[in-house]
N, C-alpha and C. Protein backbone atom coordinates (compact mmCIF):
# COMPACT_ATOMS: atom_id res chain seq x y z
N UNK A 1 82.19 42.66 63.50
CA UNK A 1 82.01 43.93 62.84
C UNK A 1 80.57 44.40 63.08
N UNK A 2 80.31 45.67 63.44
CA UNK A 2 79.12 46.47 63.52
C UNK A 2 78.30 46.62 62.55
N UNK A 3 76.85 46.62 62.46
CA UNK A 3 76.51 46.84 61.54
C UNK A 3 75.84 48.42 61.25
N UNK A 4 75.58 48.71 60.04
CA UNK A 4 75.09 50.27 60.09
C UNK A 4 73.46 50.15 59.55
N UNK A 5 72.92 51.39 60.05
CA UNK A 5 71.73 51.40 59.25
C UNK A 5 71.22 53.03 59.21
N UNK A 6 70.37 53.68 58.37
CA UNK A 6 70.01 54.67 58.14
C UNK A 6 68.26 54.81 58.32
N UNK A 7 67.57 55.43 59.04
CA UNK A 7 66.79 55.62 59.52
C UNK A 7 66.36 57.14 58.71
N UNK A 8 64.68 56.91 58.24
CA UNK A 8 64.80 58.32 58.27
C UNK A 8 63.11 58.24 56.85
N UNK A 9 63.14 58.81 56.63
CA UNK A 9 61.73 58.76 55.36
C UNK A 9 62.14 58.37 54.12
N UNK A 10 61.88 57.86 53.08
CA UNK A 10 62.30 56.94 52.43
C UNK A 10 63.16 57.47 51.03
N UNK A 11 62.53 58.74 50.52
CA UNK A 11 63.35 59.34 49.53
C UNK A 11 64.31 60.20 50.13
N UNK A 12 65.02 60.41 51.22
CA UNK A 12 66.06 60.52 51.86
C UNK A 12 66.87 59.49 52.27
N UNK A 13 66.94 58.09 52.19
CA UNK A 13 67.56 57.12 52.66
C UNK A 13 67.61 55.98 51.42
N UNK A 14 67.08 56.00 50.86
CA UNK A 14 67.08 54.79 49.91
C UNK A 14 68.00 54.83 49.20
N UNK A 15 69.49 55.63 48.78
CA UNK A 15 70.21 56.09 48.08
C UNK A 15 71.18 54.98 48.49
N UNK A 16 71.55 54.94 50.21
CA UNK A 16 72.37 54.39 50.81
C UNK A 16 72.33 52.80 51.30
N UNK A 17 71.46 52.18 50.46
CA UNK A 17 71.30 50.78 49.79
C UNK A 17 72.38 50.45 49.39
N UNK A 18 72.75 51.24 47.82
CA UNK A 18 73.44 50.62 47.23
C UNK A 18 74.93 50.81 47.93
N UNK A 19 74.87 51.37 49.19
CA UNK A 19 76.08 51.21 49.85
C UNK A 19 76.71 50.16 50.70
N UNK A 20 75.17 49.29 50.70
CA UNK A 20 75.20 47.92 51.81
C UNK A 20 74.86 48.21 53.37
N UNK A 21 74.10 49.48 53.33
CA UNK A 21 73.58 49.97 54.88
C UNK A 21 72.12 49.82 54.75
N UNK A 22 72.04 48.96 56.47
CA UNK A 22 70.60 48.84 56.11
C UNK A 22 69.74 50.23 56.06
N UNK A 23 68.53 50.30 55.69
CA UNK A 23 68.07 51.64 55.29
C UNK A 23 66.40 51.14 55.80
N UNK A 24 66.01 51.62 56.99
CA UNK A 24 65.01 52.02 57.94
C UNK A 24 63.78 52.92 57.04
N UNK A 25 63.12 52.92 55.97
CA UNK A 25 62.21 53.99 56.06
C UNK A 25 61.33 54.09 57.25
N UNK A 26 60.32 55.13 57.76
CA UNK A 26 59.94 55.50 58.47
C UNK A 26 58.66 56.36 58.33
N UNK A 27 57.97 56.51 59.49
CA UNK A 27 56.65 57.33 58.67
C UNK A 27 56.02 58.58 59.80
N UNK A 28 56.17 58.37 61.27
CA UNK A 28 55.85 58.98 62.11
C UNK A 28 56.84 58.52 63.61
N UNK A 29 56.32 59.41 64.07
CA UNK A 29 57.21 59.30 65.59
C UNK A 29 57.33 57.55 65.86
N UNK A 30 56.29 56.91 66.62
CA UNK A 30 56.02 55.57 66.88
C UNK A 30 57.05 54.67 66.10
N UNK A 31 56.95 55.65 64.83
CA UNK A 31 57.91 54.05 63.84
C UNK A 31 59.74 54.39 63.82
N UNK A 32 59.67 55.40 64.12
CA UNK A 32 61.29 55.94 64.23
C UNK A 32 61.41 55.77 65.56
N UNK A 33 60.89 55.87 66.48
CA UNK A 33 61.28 55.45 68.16
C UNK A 33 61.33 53.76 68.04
N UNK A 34 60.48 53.20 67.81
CA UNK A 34 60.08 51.61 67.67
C UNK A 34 61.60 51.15 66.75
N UNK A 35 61.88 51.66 65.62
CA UNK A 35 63.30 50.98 64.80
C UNK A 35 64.16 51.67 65.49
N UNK A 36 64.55 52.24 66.21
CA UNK A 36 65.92 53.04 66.76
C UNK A 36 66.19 52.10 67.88
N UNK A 37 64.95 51.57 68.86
CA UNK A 37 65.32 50.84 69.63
C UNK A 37 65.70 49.27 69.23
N UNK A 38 64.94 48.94 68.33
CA UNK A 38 64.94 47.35 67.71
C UNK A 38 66.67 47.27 67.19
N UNK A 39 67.33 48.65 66.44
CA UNK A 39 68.51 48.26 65.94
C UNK A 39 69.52 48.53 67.10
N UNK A 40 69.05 49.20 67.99
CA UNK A 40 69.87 48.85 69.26
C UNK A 40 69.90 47.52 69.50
N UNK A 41 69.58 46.93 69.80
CA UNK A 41 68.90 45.85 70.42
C UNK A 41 69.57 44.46 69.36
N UNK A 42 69.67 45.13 68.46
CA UNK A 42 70.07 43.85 66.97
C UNK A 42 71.54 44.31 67.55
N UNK A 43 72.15 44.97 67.81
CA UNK A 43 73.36 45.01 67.49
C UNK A 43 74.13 46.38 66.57
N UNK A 44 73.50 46.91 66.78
CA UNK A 44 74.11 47.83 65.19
C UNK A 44 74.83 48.87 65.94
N UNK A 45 76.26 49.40 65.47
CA UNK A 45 77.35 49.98 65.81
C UNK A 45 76.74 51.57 65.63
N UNK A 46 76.35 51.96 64.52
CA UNK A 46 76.19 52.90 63.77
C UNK A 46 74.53 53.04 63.59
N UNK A 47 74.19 54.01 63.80
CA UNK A 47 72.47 54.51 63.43
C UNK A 47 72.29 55.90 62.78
N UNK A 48 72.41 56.22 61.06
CA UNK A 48 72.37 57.27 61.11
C UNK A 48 70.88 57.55 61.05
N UNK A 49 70.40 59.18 61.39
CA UNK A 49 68.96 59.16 61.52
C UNK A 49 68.53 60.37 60.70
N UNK A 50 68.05 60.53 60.39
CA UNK A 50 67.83 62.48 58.86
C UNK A 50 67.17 62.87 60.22
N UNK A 51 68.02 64.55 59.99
CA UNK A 51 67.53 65.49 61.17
C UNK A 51 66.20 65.49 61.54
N UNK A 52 65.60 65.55 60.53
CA UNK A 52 64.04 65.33 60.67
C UNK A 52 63.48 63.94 61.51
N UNK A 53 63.46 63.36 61.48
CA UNK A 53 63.08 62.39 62.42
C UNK A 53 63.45 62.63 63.46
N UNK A 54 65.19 62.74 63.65
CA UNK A 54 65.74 62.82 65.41
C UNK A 54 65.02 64.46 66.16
N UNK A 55 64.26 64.85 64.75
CA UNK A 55 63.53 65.87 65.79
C UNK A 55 62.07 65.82 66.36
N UNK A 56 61.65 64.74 65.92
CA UNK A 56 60.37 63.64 66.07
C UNK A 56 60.60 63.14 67.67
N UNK A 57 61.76 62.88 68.11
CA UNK A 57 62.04 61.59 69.02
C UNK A 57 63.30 62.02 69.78
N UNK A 58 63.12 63.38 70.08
CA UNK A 58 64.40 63.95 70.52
C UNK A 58 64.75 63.50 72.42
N UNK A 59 63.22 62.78 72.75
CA UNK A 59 63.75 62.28 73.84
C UNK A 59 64.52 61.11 73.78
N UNK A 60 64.11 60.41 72.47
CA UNK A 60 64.51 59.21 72.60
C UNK A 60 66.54 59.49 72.50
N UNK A 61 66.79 59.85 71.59
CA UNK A 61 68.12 60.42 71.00
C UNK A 61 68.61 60.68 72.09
N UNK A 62 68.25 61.36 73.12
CA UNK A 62 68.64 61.76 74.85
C UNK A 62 69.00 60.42 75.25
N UNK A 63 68.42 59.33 75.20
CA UNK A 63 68.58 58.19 75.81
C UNK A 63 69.87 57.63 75.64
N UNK A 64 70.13 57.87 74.40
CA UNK A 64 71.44 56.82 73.79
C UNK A 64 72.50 57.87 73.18
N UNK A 65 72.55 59.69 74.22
CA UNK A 65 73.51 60.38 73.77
C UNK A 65 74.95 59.58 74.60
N UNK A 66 74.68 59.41 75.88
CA UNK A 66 75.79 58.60 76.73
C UNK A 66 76.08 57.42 76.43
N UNK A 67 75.59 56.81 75.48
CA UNK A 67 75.67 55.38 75.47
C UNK A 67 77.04 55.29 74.30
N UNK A 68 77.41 54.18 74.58
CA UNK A 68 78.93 54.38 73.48
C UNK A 68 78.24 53.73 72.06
N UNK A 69 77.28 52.65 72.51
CA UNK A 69 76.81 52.13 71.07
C UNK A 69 75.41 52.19 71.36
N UNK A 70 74.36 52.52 70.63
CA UNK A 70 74.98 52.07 69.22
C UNK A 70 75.29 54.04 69.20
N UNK A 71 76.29 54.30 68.16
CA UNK A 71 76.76 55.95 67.66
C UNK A 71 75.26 56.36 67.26
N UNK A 72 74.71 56.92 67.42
CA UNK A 72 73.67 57.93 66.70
C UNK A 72 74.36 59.09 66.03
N UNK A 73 73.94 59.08 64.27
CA UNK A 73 74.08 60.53 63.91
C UNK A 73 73.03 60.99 63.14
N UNK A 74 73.05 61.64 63.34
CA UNK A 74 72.47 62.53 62.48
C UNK A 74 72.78 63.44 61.06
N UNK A 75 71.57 63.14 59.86
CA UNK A 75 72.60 63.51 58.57
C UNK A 75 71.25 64.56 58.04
N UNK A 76 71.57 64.98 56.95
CA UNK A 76 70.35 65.78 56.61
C UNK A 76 69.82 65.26 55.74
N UNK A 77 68.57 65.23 55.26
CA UNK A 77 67.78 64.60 54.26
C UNK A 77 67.39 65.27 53.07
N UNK A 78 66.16 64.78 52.12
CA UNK A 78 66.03 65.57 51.52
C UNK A 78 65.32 66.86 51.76
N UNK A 79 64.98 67.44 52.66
CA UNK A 79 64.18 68.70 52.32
C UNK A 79 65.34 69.82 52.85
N UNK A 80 66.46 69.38 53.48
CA UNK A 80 67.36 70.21 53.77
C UNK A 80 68.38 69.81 54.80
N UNK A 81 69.24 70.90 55.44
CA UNK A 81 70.12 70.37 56.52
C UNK A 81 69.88 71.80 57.40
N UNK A 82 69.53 71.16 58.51
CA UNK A 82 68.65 72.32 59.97
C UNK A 82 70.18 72.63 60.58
N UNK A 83 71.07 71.95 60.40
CA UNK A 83 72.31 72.45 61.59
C UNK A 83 72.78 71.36 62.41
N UNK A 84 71.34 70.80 62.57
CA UNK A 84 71.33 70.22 64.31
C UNK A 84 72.27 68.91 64.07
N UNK A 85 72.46 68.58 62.93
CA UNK A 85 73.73 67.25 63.07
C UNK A 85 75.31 67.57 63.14
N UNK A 86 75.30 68.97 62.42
CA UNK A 86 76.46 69.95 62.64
C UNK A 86 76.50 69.75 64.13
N UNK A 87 75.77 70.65 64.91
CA UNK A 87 75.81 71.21 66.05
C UNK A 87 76.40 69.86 66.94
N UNK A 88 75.71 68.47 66.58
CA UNK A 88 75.57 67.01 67.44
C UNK A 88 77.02 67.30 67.72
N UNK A 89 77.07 66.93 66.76
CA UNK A 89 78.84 66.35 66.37
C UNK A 89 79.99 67.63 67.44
N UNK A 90 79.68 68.84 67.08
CA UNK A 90 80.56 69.96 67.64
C UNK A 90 80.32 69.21 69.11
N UNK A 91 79.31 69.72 69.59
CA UNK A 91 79.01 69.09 71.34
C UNK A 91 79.53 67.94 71.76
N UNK A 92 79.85 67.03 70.99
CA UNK A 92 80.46 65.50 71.00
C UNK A 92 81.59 65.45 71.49
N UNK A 93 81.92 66.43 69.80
CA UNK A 93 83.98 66.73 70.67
C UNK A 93 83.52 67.74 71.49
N UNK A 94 83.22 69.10 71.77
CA UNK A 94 83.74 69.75 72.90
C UNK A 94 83.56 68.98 74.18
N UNK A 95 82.60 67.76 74.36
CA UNK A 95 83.16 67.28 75.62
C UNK A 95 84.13 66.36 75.47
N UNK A 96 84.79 65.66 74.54
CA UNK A 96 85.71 64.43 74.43
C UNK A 96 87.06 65.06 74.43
N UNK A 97 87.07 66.46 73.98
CA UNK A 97 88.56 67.50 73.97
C UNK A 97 88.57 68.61 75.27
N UNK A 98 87.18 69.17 75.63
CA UNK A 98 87.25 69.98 76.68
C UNK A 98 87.57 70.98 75.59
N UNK A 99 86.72 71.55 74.59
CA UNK A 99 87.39 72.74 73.96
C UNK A 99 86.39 72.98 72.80
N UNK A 100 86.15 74.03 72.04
CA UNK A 100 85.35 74.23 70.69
C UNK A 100 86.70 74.14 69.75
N UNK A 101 86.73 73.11 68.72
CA UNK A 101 87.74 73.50 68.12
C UNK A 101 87.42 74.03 66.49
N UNK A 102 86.01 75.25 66.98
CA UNK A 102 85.42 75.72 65.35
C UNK A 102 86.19 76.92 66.34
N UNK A 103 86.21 77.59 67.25
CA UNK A 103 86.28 78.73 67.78
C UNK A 103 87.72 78.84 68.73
N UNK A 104 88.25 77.69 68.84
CA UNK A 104 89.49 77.77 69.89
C UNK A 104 89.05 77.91 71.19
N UNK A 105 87.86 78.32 71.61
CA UNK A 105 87.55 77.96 72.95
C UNK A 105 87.84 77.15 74.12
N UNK A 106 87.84 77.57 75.50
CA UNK A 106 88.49 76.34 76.29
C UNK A 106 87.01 76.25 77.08
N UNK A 107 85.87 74.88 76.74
CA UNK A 107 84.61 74.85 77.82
C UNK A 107 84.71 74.88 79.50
C-alpha cells in the first residue's frame, strides 16, 4: 500500500494528521523542492501539495507531471484556492479521455 503525504505551510496542512497522512510543513522553495523529491524517493503513492507551494517549484511539479507515481495534487490552503488544482486535474483527464468533459469538447 502507498503511502500519502501533504506538503505545504503548516496551518494549511496540519489538519490532515488526524487523518493518518503524513503532513510535510514547509517554509520556502529549497524546502518544498528538497521534501517532494525525498517522498518520491521513500515511496509515497500520493503527494498532495497547497497551490501555493506548487507555485514556488513549478519546475519541479513539471518533472513528475508524466510520471505515474508518485500522483501529485494539488489542494488549496489556507489563504485561498487560485484554480490551478482545478485546472491540474481538468488537463489530466482531457489527455486520459481526449476531451473537456466541463465543456463537451473533443481536444
Amino acid at each position: 500500500m502507498y503511502k500519502i503525504a501533504v506538503v505545504g505551510d503548516y496551518d494549511s496542512i496540519y489538519g490532515f494528521a488526524t487523518l493518518g497522512l503524513s503532513i510535510c510543513p514547509v517554509r520556502n522553495r529549497e524546502e518544498i523542492r528538497d521534501r517532494i523529491r525525498s517522498l518520491a524517493e521513500e515511496g509515497y503513492g500520493i503527494i498532495y501539495i497547497t497551490e501555493a507551494a506548487a507555485a514556488e517549484v513549478s519546475d519541479e511539479m513539471e518533472m513528475y507531471r508524466e510520471k505515474t507515481l508518485p500522483a501529485i495534487i494539488q489542494i488549496p490552503g489556507v489563504s485561498g484556492n487560485t484554480g490551478a488544482g482545478v485546472e491540474g486535474v481538468k488537463k489530466t483527464v482531457e489527455q486520459a479521455v481526449g476531451s473537456d468533459i466541463l465543456f463537451g469538447g473533443v481536444s
